[in-house]
C-alpha atoms as a PDB file:
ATOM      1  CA  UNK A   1      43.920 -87.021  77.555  1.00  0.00           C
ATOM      2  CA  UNK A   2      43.412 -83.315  79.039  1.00  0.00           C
ATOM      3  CA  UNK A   3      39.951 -82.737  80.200  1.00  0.00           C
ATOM      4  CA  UNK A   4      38.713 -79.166  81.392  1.00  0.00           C
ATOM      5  CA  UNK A   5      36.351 -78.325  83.279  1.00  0.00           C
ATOM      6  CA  UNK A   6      34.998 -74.447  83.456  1.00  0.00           C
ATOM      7  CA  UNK A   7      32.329 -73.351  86.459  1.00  0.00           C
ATOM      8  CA  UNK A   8      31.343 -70.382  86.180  1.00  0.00           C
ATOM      9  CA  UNK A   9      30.158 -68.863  90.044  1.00  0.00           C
ATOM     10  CA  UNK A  10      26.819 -66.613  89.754  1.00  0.00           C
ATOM     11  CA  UNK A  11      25.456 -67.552  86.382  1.00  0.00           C
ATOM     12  CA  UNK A  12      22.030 -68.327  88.028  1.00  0.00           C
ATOM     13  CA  UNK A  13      21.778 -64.903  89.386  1.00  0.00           C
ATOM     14  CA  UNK A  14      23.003 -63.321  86.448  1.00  0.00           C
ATOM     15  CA  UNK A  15      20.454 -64.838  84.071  1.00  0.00           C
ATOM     16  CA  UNK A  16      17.569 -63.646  87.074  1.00  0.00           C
ATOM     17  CA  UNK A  17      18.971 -60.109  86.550  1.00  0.00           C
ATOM     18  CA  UNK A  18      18.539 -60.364  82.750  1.00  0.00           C
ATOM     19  CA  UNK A  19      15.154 -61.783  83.120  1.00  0.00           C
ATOM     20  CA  UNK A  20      14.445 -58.927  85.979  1.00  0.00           C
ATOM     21  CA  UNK A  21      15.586 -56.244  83.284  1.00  0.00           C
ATOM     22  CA  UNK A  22      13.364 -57.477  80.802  1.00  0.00           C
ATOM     23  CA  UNK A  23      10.316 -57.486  82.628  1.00  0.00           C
ATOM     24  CA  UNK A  24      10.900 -53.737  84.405  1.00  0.00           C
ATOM     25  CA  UNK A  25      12.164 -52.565  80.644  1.00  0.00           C
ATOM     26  CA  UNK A  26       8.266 -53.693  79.364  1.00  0.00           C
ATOM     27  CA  UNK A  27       6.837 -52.292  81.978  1.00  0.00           C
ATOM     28  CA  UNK A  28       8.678 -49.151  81.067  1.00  0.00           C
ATOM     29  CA  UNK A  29       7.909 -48.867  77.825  1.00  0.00           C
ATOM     30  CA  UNK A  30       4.058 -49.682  78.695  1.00  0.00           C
ATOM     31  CA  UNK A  31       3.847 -47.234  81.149  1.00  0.00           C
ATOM     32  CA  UNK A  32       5.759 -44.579  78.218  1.00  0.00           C
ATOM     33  CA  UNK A  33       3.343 -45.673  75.448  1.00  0.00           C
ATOM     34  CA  UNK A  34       0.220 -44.614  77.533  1.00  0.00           C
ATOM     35  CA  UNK A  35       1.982 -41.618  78.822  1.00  0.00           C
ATOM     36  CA  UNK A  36       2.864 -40.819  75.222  1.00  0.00           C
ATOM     37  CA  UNK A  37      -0.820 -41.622  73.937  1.00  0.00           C
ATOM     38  CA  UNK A  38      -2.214 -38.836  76.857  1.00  0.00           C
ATOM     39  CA  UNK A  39      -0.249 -35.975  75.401  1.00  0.00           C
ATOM     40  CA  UNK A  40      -0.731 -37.203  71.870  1.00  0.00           C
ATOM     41  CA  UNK A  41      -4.336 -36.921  72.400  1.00  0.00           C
ATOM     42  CA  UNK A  42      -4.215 -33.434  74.319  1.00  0.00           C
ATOM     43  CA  UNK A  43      -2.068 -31.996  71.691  1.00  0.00           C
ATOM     44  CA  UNK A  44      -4.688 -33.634  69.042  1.00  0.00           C
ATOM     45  CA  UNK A  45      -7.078 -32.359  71.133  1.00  0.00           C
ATOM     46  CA  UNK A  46      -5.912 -28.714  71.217  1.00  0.00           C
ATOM     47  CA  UNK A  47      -5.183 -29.093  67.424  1.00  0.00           C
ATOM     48  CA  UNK A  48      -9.070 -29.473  66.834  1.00  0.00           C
ATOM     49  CA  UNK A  49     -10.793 -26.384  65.998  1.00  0.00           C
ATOM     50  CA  UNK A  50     -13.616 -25.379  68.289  1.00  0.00           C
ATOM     51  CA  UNK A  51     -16.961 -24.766  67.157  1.00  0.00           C
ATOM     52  CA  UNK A  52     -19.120 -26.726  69.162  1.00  0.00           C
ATOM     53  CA  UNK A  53     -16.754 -29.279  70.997  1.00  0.00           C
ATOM     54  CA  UNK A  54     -17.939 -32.692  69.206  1.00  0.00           C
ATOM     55  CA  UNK A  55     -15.036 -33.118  67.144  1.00  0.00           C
ATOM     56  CA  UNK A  56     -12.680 -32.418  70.268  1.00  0.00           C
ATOM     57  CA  UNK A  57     -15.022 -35.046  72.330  1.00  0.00           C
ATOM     58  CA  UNK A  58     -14.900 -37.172  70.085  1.00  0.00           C
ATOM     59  CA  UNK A  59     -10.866 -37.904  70.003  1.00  0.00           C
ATOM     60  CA  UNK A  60      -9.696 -40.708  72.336  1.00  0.00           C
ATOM     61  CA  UNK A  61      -6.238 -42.696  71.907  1.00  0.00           C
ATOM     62  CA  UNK A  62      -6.466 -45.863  73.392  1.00  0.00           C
ATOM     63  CA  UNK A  63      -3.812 -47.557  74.138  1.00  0.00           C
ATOM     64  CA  UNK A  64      -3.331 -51.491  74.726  1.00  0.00           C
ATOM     65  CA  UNK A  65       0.034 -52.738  75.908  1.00  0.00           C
ATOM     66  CA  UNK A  66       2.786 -50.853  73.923  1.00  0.00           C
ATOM     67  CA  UNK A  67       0.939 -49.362  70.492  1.00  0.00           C
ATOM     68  CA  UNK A  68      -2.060 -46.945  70.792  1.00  0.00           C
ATOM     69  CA  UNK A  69      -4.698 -45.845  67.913  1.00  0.00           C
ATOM     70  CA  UNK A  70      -5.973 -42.460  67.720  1.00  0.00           C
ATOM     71  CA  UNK A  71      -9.502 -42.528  66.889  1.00  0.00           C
ATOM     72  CA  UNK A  72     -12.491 -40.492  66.425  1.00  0.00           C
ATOM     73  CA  UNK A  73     -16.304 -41.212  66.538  1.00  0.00           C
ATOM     74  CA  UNK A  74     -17.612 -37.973  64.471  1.00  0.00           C
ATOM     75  CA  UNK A  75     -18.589 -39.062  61.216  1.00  0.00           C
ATOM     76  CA  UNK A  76     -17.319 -35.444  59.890  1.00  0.00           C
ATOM     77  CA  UNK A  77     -13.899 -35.495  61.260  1.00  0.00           C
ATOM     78  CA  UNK A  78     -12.359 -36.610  57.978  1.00  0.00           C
ATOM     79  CA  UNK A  79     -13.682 -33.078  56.022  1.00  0.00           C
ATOM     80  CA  UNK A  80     -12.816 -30.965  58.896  1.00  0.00           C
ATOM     81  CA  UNK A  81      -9.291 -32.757  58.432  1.00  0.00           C
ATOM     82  CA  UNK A  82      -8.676 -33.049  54.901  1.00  0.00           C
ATOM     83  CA  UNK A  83     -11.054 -30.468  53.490  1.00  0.00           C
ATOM     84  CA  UNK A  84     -13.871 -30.384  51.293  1.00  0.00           C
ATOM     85  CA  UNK A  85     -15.898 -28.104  48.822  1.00  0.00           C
ATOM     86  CA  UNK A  86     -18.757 -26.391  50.176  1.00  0.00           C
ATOM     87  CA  UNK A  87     -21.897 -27.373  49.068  1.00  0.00           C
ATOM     88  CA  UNK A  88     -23.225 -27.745  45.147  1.00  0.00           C
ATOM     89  CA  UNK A  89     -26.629 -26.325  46.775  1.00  0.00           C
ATOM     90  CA  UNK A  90     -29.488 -27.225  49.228  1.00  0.00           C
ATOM     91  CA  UNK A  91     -33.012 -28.005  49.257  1.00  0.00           C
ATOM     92  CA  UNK A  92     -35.743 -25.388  50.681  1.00  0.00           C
ATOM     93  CA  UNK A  93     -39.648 -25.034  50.746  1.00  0.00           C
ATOM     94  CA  UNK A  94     -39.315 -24.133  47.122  1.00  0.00           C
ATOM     95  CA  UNK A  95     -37.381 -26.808  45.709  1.00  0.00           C
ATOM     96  CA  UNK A  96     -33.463 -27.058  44.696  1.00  0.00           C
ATOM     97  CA  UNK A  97     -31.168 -24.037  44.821  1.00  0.00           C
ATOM     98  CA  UNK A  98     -28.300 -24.472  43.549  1.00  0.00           C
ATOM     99  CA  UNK A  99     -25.319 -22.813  44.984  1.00  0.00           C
ATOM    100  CA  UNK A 100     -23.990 -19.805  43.255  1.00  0.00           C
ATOM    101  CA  UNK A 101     -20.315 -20.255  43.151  1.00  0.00           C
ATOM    102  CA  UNK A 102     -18.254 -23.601  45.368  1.00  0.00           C
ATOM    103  CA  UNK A 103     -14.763 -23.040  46.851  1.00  0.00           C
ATOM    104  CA  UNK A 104     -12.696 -25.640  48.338  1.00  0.00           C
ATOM    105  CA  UNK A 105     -12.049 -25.357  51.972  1.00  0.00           C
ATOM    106  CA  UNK A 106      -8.640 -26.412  53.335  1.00  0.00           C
ATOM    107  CA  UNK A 107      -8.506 -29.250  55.973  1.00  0.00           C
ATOM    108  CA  UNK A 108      -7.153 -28.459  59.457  1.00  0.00           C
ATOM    109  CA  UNK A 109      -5.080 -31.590  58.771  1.00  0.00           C
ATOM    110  CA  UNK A 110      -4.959 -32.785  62.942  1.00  0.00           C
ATOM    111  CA  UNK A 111      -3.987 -36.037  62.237  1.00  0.00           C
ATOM    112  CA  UNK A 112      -0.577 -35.198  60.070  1.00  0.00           C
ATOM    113  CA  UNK A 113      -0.208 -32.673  63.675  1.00  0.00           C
ATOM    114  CA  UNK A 114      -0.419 -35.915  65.847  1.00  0.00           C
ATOM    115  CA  UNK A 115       1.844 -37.841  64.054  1.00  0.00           C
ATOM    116  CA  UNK A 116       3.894 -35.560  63.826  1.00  0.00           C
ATOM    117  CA  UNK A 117       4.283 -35.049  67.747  1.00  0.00           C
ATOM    118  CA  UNK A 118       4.291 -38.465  67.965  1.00  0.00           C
ATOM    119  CA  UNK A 119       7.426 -38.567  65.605  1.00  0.00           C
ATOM    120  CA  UNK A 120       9.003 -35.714  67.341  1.00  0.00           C
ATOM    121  CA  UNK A 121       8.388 -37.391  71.296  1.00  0.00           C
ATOM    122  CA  UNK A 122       8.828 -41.380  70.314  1.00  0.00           C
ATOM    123  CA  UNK A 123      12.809 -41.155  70.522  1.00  0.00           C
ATOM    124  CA  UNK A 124      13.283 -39.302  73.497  1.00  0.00           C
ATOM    125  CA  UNK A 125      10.493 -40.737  75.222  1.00  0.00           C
ATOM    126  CA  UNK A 126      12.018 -44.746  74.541  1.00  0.00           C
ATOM    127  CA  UNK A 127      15.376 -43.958  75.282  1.00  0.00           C
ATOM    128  CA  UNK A 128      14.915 -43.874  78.721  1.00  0.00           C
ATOM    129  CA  UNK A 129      13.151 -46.938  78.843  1.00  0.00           C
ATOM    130  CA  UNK A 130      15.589 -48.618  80.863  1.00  0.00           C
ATOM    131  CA  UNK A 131      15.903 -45.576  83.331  1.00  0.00           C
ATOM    132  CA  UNK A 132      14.870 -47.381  87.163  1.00  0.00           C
ATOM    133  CA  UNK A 133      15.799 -50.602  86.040  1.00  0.00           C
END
């Protein structure tokens, strides 16, 4: 009967290297994701019309290990977005008055524009995740 017997020299040390790489690679991509959700919200950010500044304070994107949310607090900011028809009429000292015609006003559509960047920057941005390991 043959019996072999393989050692293999430097296994420990490999297997801390691998476990070394993993933990620099999520700090990496951490560290990318909040980079990325910065500039996501300063393009968003830019992307928001101006009229008095509430919509644009109102955008924040959080982020929380590696995902972020874009969010924001104004309870118009889906109209401005998507669009909406003026108003049917209004109420004055003198009762109803109706409107006399309604058009529908297009939406700015900021949060297809931060996706998009997001789309356009996720690739480049996470393959050089493992730069500086």
């Amino acid at each position: 009967m043959t019996r072999i017997i393989i050692t293999w020299d430097g296994l420990e040390q490999v297997i801390g290297n691998l476990t070394s790489i993993e933990q620099k690679g999520q700090e990496n991509i951490k560290s990318i994701t909040r980079q990325l959700a910065k500039d996501t919200e300063t393009m968003w950010k830019q992307a928001t019309p101006q009229r008095t500044g509430r919509l644009q304070g109102g955008s924040s994107a959080p982020s929380e290990g590696m995902s972020f949310e874009l969010l924001n607090s104004v309870h118009y900011y889906p109209f401005v977005d998507e669009g909406h028809m003026t108003p049917a009429g209004w109420r004055t000292k003198r009762g109803y008055r109706p409107a006399k015609r309604r058009s529908h006003v297009e939406g700015k559509h900021m949060t297809d524009k931060a996706v998009e960047f997001i789309e356009q920057n996720l690739e480049p941005r996470l393959s050089k995740f493992l730069d500086g390991v």
